[in-house]
Every structure is written in C-alpha cells, then in structure tokens.
PDB file of N, CA and C in Angstrom:
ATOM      1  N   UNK A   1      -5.525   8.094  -4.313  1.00  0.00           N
ATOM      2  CA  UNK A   1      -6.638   7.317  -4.826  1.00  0.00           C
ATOM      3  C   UNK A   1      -6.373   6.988  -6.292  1.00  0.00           C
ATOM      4  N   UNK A   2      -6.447   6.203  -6.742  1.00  0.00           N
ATOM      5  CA  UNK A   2      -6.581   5.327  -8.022  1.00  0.00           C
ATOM      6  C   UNK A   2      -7.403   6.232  -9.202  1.00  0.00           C
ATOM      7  N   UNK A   3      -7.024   6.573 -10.286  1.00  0.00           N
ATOM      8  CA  UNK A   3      -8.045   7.295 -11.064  1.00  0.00           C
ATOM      9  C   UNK A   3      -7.291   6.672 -12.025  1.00  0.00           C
ATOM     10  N   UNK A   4      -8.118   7.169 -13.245  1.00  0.00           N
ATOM     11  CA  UNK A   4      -8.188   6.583 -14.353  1.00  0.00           C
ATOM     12  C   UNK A   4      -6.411   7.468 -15.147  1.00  0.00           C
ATOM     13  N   UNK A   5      -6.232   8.097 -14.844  1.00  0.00           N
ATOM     14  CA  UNK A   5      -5.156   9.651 -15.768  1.00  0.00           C
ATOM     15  C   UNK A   5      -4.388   8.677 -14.280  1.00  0.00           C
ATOM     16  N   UNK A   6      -4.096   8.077 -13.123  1.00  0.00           N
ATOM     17  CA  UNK A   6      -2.839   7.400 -12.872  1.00  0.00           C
ATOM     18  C   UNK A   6      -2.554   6.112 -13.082  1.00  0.00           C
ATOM     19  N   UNK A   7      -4.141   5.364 -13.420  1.00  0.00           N
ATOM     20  CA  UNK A   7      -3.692   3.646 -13.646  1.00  0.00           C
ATOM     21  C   UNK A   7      -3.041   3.807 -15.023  1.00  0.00           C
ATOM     22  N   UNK A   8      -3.515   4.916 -15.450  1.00  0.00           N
ATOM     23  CA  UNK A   8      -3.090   4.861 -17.317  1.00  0.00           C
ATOM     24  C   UNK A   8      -1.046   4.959 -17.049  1.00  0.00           C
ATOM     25  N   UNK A   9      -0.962   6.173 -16.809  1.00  0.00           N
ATOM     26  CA  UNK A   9       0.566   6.282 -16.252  1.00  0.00           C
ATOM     27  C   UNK A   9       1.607   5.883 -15.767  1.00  0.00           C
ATOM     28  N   UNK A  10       1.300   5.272 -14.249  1.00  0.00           N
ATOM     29  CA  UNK A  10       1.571   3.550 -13.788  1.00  0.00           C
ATOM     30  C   UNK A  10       1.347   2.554 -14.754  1.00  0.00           C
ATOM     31  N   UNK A  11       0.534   2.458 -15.618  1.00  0.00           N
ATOM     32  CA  UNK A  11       0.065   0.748 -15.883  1.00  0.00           C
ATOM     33  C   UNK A  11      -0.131  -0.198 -15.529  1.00  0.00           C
ATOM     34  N   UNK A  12      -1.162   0.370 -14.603  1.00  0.00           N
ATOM     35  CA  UNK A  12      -2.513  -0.365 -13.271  1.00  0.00           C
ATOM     36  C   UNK A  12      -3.316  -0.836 -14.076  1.00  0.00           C
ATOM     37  N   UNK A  13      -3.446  -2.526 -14.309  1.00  0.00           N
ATOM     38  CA  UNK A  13      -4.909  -2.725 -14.662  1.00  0.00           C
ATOM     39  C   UNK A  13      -5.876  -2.529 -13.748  1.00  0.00           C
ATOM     40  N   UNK A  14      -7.165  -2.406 -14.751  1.00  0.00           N
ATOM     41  CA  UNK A  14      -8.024  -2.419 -14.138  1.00  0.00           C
ATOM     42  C   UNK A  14      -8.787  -3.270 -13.002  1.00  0.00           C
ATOM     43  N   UNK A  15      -7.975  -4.271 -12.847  1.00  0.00           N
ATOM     44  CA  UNK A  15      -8.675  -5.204 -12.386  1.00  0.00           C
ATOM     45  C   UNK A  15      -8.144  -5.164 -10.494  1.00  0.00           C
ATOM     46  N   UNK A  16      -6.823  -4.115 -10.541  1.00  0.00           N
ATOM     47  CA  UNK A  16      -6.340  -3.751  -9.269  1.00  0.00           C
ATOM     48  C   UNK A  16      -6.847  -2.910  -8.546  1.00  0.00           C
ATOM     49  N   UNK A  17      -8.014  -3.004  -7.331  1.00  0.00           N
ATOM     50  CA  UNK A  17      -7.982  -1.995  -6.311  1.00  0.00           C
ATOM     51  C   UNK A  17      -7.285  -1.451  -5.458  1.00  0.00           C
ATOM     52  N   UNK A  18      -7.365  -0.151  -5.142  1.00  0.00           N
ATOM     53  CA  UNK A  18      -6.538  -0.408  -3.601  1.00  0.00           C
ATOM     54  C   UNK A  18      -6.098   1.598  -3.832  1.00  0.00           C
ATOM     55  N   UNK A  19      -5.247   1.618  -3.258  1.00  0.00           N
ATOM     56  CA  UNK A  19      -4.499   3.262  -2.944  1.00  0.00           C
ATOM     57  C   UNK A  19      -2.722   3.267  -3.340  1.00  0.00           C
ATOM     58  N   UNK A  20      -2.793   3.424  -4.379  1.00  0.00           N
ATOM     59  CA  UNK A  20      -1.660   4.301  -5.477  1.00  0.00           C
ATOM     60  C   UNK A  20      -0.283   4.717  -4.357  1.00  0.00           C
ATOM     61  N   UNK A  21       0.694   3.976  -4.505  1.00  0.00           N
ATOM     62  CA  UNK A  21       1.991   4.229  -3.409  1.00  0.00           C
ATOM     63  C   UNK A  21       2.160   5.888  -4.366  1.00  0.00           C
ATOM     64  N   UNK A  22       2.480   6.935  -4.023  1.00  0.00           N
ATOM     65  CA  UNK A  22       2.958   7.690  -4.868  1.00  0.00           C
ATOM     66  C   UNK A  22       4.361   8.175  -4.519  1.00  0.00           C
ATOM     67  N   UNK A  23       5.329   7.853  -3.152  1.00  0.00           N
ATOM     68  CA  UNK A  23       6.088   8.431  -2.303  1.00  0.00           C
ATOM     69  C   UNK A  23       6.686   7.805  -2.015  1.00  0.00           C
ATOM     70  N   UNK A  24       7.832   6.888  -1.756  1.00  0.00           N
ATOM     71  CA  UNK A  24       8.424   5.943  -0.716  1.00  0.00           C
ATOM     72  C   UNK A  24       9.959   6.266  -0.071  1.00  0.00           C
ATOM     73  N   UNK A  25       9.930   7.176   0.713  1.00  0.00           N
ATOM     74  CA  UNK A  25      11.780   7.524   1.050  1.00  0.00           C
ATOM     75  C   UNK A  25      12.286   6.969   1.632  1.00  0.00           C
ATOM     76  N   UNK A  26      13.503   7.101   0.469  1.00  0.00           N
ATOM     77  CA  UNK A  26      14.494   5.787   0.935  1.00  0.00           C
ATOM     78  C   UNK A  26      15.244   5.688   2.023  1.00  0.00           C
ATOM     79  N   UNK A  27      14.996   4.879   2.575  1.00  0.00           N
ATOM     80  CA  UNK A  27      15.564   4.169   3.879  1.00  0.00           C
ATOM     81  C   UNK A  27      14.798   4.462   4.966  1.00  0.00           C
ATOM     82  N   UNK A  28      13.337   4.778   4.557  1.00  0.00           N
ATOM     83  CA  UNK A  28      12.206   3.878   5.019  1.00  0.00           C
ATOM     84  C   UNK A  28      11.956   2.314   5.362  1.00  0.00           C
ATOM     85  N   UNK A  29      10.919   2.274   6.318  1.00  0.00           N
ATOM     86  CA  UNK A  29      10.833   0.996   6.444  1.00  0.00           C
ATOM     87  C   UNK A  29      10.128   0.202   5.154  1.00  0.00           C
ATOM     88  N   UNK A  30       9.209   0.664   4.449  1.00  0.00           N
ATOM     89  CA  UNK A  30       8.486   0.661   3.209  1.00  0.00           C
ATOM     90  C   UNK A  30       9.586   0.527   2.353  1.00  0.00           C
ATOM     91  N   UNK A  31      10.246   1.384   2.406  1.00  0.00           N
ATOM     92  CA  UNK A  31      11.424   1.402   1.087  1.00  0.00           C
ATOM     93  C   UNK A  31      12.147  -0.202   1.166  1.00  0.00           C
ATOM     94  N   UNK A  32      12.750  -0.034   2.337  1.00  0.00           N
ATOM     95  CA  UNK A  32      13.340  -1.459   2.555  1.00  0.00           C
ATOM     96  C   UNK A  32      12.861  -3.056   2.467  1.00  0.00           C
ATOM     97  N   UNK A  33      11.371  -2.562   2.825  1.00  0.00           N
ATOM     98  CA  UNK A  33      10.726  -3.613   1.916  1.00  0.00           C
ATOM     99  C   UNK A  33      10.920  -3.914   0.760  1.00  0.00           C
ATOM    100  N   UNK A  34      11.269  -3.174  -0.308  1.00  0.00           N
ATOM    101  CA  UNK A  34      10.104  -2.878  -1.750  1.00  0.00           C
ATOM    102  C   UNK A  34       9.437  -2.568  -1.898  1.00  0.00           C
ATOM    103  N   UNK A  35       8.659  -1.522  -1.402  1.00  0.00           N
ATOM    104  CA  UNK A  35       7.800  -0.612  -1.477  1.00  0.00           C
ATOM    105  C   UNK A  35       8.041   0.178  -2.809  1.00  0.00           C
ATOM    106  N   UNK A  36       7.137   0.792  -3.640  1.00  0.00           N
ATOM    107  CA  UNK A  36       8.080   1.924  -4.627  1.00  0.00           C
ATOM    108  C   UNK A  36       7.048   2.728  -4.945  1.00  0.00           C
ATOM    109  N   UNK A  37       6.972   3.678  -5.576  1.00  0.00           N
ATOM    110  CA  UNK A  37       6.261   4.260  -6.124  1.00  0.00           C
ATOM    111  C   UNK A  37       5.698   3.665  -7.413  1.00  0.00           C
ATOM    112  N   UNK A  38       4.326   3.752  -7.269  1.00  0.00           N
ATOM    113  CA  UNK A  38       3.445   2.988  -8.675  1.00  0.00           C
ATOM    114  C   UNK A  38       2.922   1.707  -8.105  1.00  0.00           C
ATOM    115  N   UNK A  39       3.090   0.911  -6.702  1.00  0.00           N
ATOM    116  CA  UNK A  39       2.422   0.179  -6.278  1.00  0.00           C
ATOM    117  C   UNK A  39       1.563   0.666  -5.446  1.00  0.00           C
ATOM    118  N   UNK A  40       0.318  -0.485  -5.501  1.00  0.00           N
ATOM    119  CA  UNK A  40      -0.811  -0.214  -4.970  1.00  0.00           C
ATOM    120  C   UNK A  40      -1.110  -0.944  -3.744  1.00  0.00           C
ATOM    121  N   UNK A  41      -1.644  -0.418  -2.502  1.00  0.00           N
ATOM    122  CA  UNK A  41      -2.223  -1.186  -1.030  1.00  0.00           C
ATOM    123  C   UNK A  41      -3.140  -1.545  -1.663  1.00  0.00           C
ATOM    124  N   UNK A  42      -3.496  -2.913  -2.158  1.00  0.00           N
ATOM    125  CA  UNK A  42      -5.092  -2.934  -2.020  1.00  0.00           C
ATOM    126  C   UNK A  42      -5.369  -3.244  -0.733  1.00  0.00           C
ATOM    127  N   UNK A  43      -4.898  -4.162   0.495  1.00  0.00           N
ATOM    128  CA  UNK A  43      -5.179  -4.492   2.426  1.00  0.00           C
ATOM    129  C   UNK A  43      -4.167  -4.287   2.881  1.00  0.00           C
ATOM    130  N   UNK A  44      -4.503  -4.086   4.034  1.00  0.00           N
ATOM    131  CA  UNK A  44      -3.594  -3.539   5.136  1.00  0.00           C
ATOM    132  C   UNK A  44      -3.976  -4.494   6.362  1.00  0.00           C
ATOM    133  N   UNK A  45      -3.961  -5.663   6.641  1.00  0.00           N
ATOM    134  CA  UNK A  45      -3.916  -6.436   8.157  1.00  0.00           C
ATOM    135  C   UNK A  45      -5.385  -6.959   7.375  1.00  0.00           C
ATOM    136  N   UNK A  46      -5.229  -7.332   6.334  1.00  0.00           N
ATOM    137  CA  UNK A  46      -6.595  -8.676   5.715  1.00  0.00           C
ATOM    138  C   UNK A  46      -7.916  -7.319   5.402  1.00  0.00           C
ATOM    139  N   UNK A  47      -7.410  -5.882   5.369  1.00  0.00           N
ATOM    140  CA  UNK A  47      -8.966  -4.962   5.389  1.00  0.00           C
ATOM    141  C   UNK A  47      -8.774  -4.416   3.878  1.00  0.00           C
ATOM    142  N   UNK A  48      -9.778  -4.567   3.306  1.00  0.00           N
ATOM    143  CA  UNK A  48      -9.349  -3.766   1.827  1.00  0.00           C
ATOM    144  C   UNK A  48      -9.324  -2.395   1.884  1.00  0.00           C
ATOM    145  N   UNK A  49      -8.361  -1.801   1.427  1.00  0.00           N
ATOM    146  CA  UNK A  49      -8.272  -0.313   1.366  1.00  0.00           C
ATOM    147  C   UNK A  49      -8.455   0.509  -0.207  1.00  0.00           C
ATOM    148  N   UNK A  50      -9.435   1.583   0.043  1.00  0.00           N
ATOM    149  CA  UNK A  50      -9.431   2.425  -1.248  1.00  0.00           C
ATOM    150  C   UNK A  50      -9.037   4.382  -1.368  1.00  0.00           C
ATOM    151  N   UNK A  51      -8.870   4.665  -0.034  1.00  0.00           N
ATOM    152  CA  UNK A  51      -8.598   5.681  -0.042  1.00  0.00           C
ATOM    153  C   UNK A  51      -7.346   6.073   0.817  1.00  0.00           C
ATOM    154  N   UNK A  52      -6.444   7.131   0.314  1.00  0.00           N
ATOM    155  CA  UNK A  52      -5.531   7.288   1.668  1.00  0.00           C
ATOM    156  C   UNK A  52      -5.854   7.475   3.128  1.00  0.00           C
ATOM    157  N   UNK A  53      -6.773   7.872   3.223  1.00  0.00           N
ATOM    158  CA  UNK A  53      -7.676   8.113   4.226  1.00  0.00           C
ATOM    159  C   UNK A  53      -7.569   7.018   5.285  1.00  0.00           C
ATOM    160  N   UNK A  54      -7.911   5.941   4.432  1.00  0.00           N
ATOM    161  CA  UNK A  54      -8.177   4.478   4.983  1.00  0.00           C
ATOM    162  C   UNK A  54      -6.928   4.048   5.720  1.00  0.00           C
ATOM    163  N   UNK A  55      -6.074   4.143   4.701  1.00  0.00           N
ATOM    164  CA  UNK A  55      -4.685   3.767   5.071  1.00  0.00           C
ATOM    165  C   UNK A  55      -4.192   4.281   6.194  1.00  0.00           C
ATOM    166  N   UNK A  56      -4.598   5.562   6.260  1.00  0.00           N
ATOM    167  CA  UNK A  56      -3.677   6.311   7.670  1.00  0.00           C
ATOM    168  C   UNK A  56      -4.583   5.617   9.167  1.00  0.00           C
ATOM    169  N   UNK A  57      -5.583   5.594   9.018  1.00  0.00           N
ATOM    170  CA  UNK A  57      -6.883   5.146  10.118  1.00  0.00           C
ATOM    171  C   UNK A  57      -6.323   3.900  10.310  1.00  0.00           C
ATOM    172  N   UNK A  58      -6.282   2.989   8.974  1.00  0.00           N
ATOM    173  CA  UNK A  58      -6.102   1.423   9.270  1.00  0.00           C
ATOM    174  C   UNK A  58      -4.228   1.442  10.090  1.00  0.00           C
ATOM    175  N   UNK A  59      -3.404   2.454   9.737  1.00  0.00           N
ATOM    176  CA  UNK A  59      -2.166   1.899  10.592  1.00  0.00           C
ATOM    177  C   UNK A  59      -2.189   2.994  11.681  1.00  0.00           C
ATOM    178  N   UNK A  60      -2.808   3.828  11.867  1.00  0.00           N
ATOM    179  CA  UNK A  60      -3.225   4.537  13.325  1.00  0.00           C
ATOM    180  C   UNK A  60      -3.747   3.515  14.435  1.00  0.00           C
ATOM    181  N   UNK A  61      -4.808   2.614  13.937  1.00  0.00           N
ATOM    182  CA  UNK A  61      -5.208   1.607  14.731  1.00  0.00           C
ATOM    183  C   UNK A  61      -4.156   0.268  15.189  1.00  0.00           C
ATOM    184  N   UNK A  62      -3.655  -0.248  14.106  1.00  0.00           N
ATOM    185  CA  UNK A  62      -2.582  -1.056  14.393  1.00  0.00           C
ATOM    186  C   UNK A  62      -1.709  -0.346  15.290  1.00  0.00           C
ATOM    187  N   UNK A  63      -0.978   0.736  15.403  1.00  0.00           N
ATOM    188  CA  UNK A  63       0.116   1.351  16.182  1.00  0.00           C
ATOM    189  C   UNK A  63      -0.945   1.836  17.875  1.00  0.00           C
ATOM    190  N   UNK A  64      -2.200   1.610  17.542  1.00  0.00           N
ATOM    191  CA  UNK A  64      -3.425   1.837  19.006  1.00  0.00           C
ATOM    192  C   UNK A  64      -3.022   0.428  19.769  1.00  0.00           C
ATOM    193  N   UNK A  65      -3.108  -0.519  18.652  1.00  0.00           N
ATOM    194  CA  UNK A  65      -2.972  -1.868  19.188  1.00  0.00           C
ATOM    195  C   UNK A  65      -1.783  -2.492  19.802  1.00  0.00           C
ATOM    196  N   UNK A  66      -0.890  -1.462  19.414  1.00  0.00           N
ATOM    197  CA  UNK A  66       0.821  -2.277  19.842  1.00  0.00           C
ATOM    198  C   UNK A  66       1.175  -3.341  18.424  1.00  0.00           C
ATOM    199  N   UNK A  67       0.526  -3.162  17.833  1.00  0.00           N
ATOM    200  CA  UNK A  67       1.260  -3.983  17.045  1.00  0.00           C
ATOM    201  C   UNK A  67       3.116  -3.390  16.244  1.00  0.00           C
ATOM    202  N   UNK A  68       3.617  -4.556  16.135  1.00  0.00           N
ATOM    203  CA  UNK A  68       4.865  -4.180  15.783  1.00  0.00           C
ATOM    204  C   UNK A  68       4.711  -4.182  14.451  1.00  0.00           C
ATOM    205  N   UNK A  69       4.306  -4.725  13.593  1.00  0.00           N
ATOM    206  CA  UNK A  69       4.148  -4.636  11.957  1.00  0.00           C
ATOM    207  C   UNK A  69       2.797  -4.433  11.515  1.00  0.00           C
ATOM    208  N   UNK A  70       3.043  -3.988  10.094  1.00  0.00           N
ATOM    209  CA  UNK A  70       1.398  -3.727   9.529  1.00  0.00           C
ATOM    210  C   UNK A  70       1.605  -4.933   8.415  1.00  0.00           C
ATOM    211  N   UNK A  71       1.075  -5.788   8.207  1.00  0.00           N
ATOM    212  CA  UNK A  71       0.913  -6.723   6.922  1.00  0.00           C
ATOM    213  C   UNK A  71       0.093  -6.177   5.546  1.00  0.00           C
ATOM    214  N   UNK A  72       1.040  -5.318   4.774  1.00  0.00           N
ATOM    215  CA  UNK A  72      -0.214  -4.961   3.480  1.00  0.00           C
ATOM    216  C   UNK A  72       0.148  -5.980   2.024  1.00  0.00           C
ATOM    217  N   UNK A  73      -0.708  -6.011   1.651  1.00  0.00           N
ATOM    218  CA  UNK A  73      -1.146  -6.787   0.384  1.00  0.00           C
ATOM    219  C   UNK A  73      -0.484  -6.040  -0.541  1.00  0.00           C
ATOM    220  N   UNK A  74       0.038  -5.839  -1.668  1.00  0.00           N
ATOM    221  CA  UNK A  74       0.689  -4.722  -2.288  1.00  0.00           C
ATOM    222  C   UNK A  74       0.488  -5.679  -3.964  1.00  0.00           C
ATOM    223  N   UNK A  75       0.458  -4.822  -4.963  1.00  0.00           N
ATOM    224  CA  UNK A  75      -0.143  -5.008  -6.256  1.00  0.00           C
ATOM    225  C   UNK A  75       1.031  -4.363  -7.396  1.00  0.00           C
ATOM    226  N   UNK A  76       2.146  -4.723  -8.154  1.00  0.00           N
ATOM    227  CA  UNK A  76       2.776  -4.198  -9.089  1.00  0.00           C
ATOM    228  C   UNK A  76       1.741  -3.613 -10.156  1.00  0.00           C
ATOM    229  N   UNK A  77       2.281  -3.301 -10.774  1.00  0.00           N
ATOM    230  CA  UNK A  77       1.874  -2.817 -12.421  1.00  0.00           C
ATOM    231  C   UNK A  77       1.524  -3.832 -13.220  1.00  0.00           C
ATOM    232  N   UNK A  78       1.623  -5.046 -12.695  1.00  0.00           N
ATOM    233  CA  UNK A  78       1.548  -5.624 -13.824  1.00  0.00           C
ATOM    234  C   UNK A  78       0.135  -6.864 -12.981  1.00  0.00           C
ATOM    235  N   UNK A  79      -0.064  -6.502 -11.376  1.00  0.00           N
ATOM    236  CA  UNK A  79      -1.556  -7.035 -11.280  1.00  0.00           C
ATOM    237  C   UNK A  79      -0.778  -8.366 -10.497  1.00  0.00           C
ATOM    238  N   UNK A  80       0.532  -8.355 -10.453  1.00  0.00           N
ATOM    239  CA  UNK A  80       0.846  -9.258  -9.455  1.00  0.00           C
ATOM    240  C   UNK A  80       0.887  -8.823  -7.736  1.00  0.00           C
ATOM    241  N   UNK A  81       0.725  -9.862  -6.963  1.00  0.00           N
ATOM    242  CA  UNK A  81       0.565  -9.241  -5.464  1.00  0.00           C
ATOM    243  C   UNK A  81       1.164 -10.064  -5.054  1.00  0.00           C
ATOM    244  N   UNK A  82       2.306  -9.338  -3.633  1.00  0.00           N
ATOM    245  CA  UNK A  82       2.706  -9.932  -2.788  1.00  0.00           C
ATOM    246  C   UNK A  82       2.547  -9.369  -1.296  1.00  0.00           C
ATOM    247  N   UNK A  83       2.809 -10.574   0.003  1.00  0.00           N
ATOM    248  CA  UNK A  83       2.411  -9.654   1.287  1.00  0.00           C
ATOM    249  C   UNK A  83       4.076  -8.971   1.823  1.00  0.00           C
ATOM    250  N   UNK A  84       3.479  -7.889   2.213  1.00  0.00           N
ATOM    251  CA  UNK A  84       4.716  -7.204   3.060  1.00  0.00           C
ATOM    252  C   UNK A  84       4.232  -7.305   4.656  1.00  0.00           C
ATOM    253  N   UNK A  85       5.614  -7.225   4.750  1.00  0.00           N
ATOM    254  CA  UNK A  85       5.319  -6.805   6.781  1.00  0.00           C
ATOM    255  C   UNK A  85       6.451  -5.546   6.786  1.00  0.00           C
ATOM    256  N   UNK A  86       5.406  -3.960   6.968  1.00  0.00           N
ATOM    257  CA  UNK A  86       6.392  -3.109   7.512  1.00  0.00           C
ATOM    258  C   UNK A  86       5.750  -2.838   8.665  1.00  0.00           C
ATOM    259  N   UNK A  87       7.736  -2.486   9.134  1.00  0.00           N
ATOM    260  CA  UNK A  87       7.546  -2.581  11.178  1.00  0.00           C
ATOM    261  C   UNK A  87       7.273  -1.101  11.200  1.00  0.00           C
ATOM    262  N   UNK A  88       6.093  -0.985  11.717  1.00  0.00           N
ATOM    263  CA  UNK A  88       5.565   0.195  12.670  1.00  0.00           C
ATOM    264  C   UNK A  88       6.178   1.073  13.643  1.00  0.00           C
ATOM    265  N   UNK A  89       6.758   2.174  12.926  1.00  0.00           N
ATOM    266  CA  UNK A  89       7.666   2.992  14.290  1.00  0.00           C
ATOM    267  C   UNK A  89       6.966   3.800  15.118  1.00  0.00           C
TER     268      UNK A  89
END
C-alpha cells in the first residue's frame, strides 16, 4: 500500500494511486514486461486498485475466468503511465 515514508522514497507523486510494486523476480512474467520495483498498479483489467489485497482478488478472478493476460495500468516515479499485458500462469 502506498504511504507517505514510501511515495517519499520511490518519488511517487502525489497525484499517483494505486499499490507500490515492491518485488519483481527476474525472469518473471512482470519482470519481462518492465515491471520493477517502485512502480505502481493503479488498474488491473480497467478496475482501480489500492490495496494488495485487491490485486491478488482482481488476478485470482481473471485466472477464474481463463483469461490468458491481466492488462494493468502501471505508473513510474515520475507519474507517467503505461498499459502492460502480463500472461497469467
């Protein structure tokens, strides 16, 4: 979750919601994206996300659904966003 002692650390503006990547191992599907540590999910399949919580529920359901990828919204440090598609194992 996003707090104030990690947007400071990262250098998350404020103006970014979402759930704090803190982990990404490499040669992951995430990793291979660009995934990294210090980016933020703000959506996951168009749903805004704020807690890890969310995140695990929102790609528990996608992998309920058969889906082959999760589409998340993802936020640098610097408040720019781009979409990813990681494939769901």
């Amino acid at each position: 979750t996003l707090t104030a002692e990690n947007r400071n650390e990262f250098k998350i503006p404020e103006s970014v919601e979402g759930v704090l990547v803190l982990d990404v191992p490499e040669g992951s599907p995430a990793f291979e994206k660009g995934i990294r540590k210090g980016d933020v999910i703000v959506e996951i399949a168009q749903a805004f996300v704020s807690t890890p919580e969310e995140v695990s529920a929102k790609i528990a359901e996608l992998k309920q659904d058969d889906r082959r990828n999760a589409y998340l919204m993802i936020a640098n440090a610097k408040g720019d966003l781009r979409l990813v598609a990681v494939p769901l194992e």
